[in-house]
C-alpha atoms as a PDB file:
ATOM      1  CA  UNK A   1      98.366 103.935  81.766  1.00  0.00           C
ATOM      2  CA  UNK A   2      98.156 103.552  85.504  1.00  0.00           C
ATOM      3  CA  UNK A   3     100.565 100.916  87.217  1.00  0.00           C
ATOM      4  CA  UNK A   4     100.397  98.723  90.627  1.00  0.00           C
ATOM      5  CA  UNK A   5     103.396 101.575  92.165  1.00  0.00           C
ATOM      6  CA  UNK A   6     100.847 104.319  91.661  1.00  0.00           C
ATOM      7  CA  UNK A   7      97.602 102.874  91.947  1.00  0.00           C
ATOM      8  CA  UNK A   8      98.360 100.391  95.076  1.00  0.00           C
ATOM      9  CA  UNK A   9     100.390 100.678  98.208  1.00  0.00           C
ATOM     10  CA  UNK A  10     103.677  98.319  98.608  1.00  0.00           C
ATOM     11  CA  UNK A  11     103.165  95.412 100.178  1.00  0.00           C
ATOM     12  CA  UNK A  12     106.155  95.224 102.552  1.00  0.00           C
ATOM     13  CA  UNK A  13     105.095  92.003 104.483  1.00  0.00           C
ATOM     14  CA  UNK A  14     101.681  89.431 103.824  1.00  0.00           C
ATOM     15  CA  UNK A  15     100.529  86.726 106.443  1.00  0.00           C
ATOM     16  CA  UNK A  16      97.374  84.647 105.597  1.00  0.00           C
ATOM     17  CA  UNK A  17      96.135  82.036 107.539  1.00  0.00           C
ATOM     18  CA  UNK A  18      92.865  79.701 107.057  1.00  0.00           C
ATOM     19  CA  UNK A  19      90.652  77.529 108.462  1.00  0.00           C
ATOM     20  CA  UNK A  20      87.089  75.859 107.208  1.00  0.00           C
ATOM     21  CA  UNK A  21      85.219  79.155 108.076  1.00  0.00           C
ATOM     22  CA  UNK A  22      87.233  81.935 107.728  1.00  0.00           C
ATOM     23  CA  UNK A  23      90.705  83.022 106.020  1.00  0.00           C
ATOM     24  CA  UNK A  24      92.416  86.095 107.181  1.00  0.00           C
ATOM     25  CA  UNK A  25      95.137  88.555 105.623  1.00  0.00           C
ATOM     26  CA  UNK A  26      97.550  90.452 107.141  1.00  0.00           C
ATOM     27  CA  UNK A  27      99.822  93.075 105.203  1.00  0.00           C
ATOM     28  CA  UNK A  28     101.812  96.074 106.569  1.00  0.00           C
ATOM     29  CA  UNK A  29     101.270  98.088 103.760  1.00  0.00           C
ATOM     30  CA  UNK A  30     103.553 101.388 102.878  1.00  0.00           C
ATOM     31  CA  UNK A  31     101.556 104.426 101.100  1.00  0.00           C
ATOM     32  CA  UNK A  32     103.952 105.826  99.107  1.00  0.00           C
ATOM     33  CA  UNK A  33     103.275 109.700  97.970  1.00  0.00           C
ATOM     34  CA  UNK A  34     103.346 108.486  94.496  1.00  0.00           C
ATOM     35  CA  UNK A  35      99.603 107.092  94.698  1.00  0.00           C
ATOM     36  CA  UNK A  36      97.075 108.712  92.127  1.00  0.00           C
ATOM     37  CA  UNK A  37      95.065 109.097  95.263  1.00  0.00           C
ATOM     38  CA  UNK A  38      97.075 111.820  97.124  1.00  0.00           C
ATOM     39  CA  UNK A  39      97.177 113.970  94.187  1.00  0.00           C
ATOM     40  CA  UNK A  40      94.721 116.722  94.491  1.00  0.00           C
ATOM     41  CA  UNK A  41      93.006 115.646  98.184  1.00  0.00           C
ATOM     42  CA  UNK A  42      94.431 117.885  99.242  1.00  0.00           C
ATOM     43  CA  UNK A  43      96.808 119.714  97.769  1.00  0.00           C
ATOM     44  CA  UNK A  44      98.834 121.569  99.982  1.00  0.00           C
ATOM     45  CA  UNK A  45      98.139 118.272 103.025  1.00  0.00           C
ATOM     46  CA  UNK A  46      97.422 115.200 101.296  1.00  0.00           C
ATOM     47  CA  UNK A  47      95.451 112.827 102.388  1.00  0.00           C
ATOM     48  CA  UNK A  48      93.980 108.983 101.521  1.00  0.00           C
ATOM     49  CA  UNK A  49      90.535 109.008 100.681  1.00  0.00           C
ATOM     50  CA  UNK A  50      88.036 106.945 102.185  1.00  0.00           C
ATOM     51  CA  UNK A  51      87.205 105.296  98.955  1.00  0.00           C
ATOM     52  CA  UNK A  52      90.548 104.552  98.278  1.00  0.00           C
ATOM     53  CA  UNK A  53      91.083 102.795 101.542  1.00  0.00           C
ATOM     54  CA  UNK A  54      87.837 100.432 100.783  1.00  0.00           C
ATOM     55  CA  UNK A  55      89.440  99.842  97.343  1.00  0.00           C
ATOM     56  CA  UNK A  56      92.609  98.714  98.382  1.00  0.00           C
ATOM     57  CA  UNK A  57      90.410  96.441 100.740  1.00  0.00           C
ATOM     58  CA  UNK A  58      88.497  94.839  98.065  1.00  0.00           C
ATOM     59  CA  UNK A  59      91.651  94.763  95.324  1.00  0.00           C
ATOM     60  CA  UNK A  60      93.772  92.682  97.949  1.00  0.00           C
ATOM     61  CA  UNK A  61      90.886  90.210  98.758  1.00  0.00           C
ATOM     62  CA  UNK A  62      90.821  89.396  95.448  1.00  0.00           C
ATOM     63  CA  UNK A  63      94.178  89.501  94.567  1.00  0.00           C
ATOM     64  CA  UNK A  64      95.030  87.098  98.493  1.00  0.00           C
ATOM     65  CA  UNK A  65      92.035  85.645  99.377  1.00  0.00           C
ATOM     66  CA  UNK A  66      90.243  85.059  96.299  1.00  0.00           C
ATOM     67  CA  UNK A  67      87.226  87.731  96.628  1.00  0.00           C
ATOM     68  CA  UNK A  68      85.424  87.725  93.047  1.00  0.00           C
ATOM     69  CA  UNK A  69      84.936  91.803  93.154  1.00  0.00           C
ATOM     70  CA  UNK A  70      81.450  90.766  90.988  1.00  0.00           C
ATOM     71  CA  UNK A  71      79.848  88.888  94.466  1.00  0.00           C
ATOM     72  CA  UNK A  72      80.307  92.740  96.420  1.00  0.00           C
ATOM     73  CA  UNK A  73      76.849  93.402  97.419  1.00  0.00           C
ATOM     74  CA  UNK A  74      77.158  96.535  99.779  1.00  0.00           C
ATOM     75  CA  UNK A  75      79.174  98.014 101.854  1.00  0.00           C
ATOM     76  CA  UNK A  76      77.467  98.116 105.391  1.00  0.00           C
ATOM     77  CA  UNK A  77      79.664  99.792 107.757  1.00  0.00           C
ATOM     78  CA  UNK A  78      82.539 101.585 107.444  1.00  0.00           C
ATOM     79  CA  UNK A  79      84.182 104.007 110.060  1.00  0.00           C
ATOM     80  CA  UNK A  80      87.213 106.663 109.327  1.00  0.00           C
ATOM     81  CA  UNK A  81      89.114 107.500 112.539  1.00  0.00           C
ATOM     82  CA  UNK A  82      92.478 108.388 111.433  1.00  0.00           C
ATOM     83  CA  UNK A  83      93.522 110.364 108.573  1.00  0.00           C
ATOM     84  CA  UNK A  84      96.227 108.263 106.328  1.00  0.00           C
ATOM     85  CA  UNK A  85      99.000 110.496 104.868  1.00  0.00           C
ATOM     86  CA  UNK A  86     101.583 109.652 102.445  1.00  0.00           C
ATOM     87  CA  UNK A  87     104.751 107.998 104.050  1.00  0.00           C
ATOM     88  CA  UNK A  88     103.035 105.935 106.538  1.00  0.00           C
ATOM     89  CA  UNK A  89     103.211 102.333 107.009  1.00  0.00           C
ATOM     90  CA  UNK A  90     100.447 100.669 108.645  1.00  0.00           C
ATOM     91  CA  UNK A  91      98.851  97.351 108.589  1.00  0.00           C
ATOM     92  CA  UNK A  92      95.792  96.223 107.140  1.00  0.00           C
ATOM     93  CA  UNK A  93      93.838  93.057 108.406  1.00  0.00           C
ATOM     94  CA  UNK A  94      90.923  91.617 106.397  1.00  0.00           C
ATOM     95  CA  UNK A  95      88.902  88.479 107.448  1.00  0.00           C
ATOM     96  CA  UNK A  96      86.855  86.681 104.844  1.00  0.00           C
ATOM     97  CA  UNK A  97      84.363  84.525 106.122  1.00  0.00           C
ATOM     98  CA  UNK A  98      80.747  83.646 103.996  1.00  0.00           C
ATOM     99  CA  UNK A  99      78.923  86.383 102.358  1.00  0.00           C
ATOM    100  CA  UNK A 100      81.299  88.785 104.274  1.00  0.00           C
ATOM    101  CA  UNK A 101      84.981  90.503 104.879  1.00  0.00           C
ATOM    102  CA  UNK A 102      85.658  92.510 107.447  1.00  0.00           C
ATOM    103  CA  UNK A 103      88.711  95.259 107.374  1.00  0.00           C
ATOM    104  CA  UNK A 104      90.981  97.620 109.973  1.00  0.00           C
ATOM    105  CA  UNK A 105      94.045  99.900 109.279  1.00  0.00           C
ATOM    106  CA  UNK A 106      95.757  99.922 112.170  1.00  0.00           C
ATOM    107  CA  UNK A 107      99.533 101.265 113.223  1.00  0.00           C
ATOM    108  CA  UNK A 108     101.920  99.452 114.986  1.00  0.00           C
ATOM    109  CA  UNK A 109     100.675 100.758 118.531  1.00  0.00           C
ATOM    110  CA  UNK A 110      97.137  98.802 117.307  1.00  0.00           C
ATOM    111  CA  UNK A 111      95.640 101.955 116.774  1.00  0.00           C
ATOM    112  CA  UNK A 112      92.700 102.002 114.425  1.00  0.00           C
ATOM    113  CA  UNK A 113      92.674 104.121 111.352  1.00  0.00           C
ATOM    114  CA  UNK A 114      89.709 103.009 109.571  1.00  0.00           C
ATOM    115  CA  UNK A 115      87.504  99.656 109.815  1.00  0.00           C
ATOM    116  CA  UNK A 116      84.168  97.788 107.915  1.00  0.00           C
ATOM    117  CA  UNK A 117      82.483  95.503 106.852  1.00  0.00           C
ATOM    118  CA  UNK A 118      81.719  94.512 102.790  1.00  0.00           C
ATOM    119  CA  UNK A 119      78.667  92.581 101.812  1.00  0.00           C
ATOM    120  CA  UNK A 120      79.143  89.364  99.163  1.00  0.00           C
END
Protein backbone atom coordinates (compact mmCIF):
# COMPACT_ATOMS: atom_id res chain seq x y z
CA UNK A 1 0.00 0.00 0.00
CA UNK A 2 1.30 3.42 -0.90
CA UNK A 3 1.05 6.25 1.85
CA UNK A 4 0.80 10.30 1.73
CA UNK A 5 5.02 10.23 3.05
CA UNK A 6 5.84 8.37 -0.14
CA UNK A 7 3.44 9.31 -2.61
CA UNK A 8 3.24 13.28 -1.72
CA UNK A 9 5.75 15.86 -0.71
CA UNK A 10 5.50 17.43 3.03
CA UNK A 11 3.72 20.25 3.28
CA UNK A 12 5.93 22.43 5.51
CA UNK A 13 3.83 25.71 5.29
CA UNK A 14 0.06 26.40 3.30
CA UNK A 15 -1.37 30.01 2.66
CA UNK A 16 -4.74 30.30 0.76
CA UNK A 17 -6.43 33.28 0.16
CA UNK A 18 -9.88 34.00 -1.83
CA UNK A 19 -11.90 36.29 -3.35
CA UNK A 20 -15.30 36.01 -5.67
CA UNK A 21 -13.14 35.07 -8.77
CA UNK A 22 -10.25 33.39 -7.88
CA UNK A 23 -8.68 31.40 -4.76
CA UNK A 24 -5.02 30.87 -4.60
CA UNK A 25 -2.63 28.32 -2.69
CA UNK A 26 0.57 28.70 -1.55
CA UNK A 27 2.73 25.73 -0.02
CA UNK A 28 6.54 25.42 0.37
CA UNK A 29 6.62 21.97 -0.22
CA UNK A 30 9.78 19.57 0.83
CA UNK A 31 10.49 16.47 -1.68
CA UNK A 32 11.72 14.07 0.42
CA UNK A 33 13.94 11.13 -1.35
CA UNK A 34 11.45 8.74 -0.05
CA UNK A 35 8.84 9.58 -2.97
CA UNK A 36 7.86 6.51 -5.26
CA UNK A 37 8.71 9.00 -7.93
CA UNK A 38 12.55 9.25 -7.53
CA UNK A 39 12.94 5.63 -7.56
CA UNK A 40 14.18 4.48 -10.85
CA UNK A 41 14.27 8.19 -12.84
CA UNK A 42 17.11 7.98 -12.61
CA UNK A 43 18.89 5.82 -10.80
CA UNK A 44 22.21 6.81 -10.15
CA UNK A 45 20.71 11.10 -10.27
CA UNK A 46 17.22 11.15 -9.40
CA UNK A 47 15.01 13.27 -10.56
CA UNK A 48 10.98 14.44 -10.28
CA UNK A 49 9.14 13.67 -13.21
CA UNK A 50 7.13 15.98 -15.05
CA UNK A 51 4.03 14.01 -14.47
CA UNK A 52 4.58 13.84 -11.02
CA UNK A 53 4.91 17.55 -10.64
CA UNK A 54 1.33 18.05 -12.53
CA UNK A 55 0.00 15.40 -10.09
CA UNK A 56 0.95 16.91 -7.05
CA UNK A 57 -0.71 20.06 -8.74
CA UNK A 58 -3.99 18.54 -9.27
CA UNK A 59 -3.93 16.25 -5.78
CA UNK A 60 -3.46 19.60 -3.70
CA UNK A 61 -6.27 21.51 -5.58
CA UNK A 62 -8.43 19.06 -4.59
CA UNK A 63 -7.30 18.29 -1.40
CA UNK A 64 -7.04 22.90 -0.64
CA UNK A 65 -9.06 24.36 -3.02
CA UNK A 66 -11.68 21.98 -3.72
CA UNK A 67 -10.74 20.88 -7.50
CA UNK A 68 -13.14 17.77 -8.31
CA UNK A 69 -10.11 15.80 -10.27
CA UNK A 70 -13.40 14.41 -12.54
CA UNK A 71 -13.99 18.34 -14.09
CA UNK A 72 -9.90 18.09 -15.53
CA UNK A 73 -10.41 18.57 -19.12
CA UNK A 74 -6.77 19.03 -20.52
CA UNK A 75 -3.81 20.10 -19.71
CA UNK A 76 -2.86 23.08 -22.09
CA UNK A 77 0.46 24.30 -21.26
CA UNK A 78 2.96 23.16 -19.25
CA UNK A 79 6.74 24.21 -19.24
CA UNK A 80 9.79 22.27 -17.31
CA UNK A 81 12.71 24.64 -16.63
CA UNK A 82 14.35 23.28 -13.67
CA UNK A 83 15.05 19.83 -12.80
CA UNK A 84 13.56 18.98 -9.08
CA UNK A 85 15.84 16.63 -7.06
CA UNK A 86 15.20 14.99 -3.87
CA UNK A 87 15.99 17.25 -0.77
CA UNK A 88 14.76 20.42 -2.13
CA UNK A 89 12.24 22.65 -0.76
CA UNK A 90 10.49 24.87 -3.02
CA UNK A 91 7.18 26.48 -3.23
CA UNK A 92 4.33 25.76 -5.25
CA UNK A 93 1.59 28.43 -6.14
CA UNK A 94 -1.70 27.39 -7.79
CA UNK A 95 -4.55 29.86 -8.71
CA UNK A 96 -8.01 28.50 -9.31
CA UNK A 97 -10.19 30.66 -11.06
CA UNK A 98 -13.39 29.23 -13.52
CA UNK A 99 -12.78 26.41 -15.80
CA UNK A 100 -9.01 26.87 -14.97
CA UNK A 101 -5.81 26.57 -12.41
CA UNK A 102 -2.79 27.78 -13.11
CA UNK A 103 0.64 26.37 -11.34
CA UNK A 104 4.63 27.44 -10.75
CA UNK A 105 7.42 25.73 -8.66
CA UNK A 106 9.48 28.23 -7.78
CA UNK A 107 12.63 28.51 -5.10
CA UNK A 108 13.03 30.97 -2.68
CA UNK A 109 15.12 33.36 -5.08
CA UNK A 110 11.52 33.25 -7.28
CA UNK A 111 13.10 31.18 -9.67
CA UNK A 112 10.81 29.09 -11.81
CA UNK A 113 11.06 25.37 -11.91
CA UNK A 114 8.12 24.36 -13.78
CA UNK A 115 4.66 26.24 -14.59
CA UNK A 116 0.90 25.50 -16.49
CA UNK A 117 -2.09 25.72 -16.94
CA UNK A 118 -5.03 22.71 -16.34
CA UNK A 119 -8.29 22.80 -18.17
CA UNK A 120 -11.80 22.15 -15.96
Amino acid sequence: MINDHTRLPQIIHQSITQNEDEAQLELDIYFHRDLIFFKGHFENTPILPGIAQTDFVIAFAARFLEVDKKTIANIPQLKFSRVILPESTLKLCISKKPNLLTFRYIDKNNATYSNGKIKL
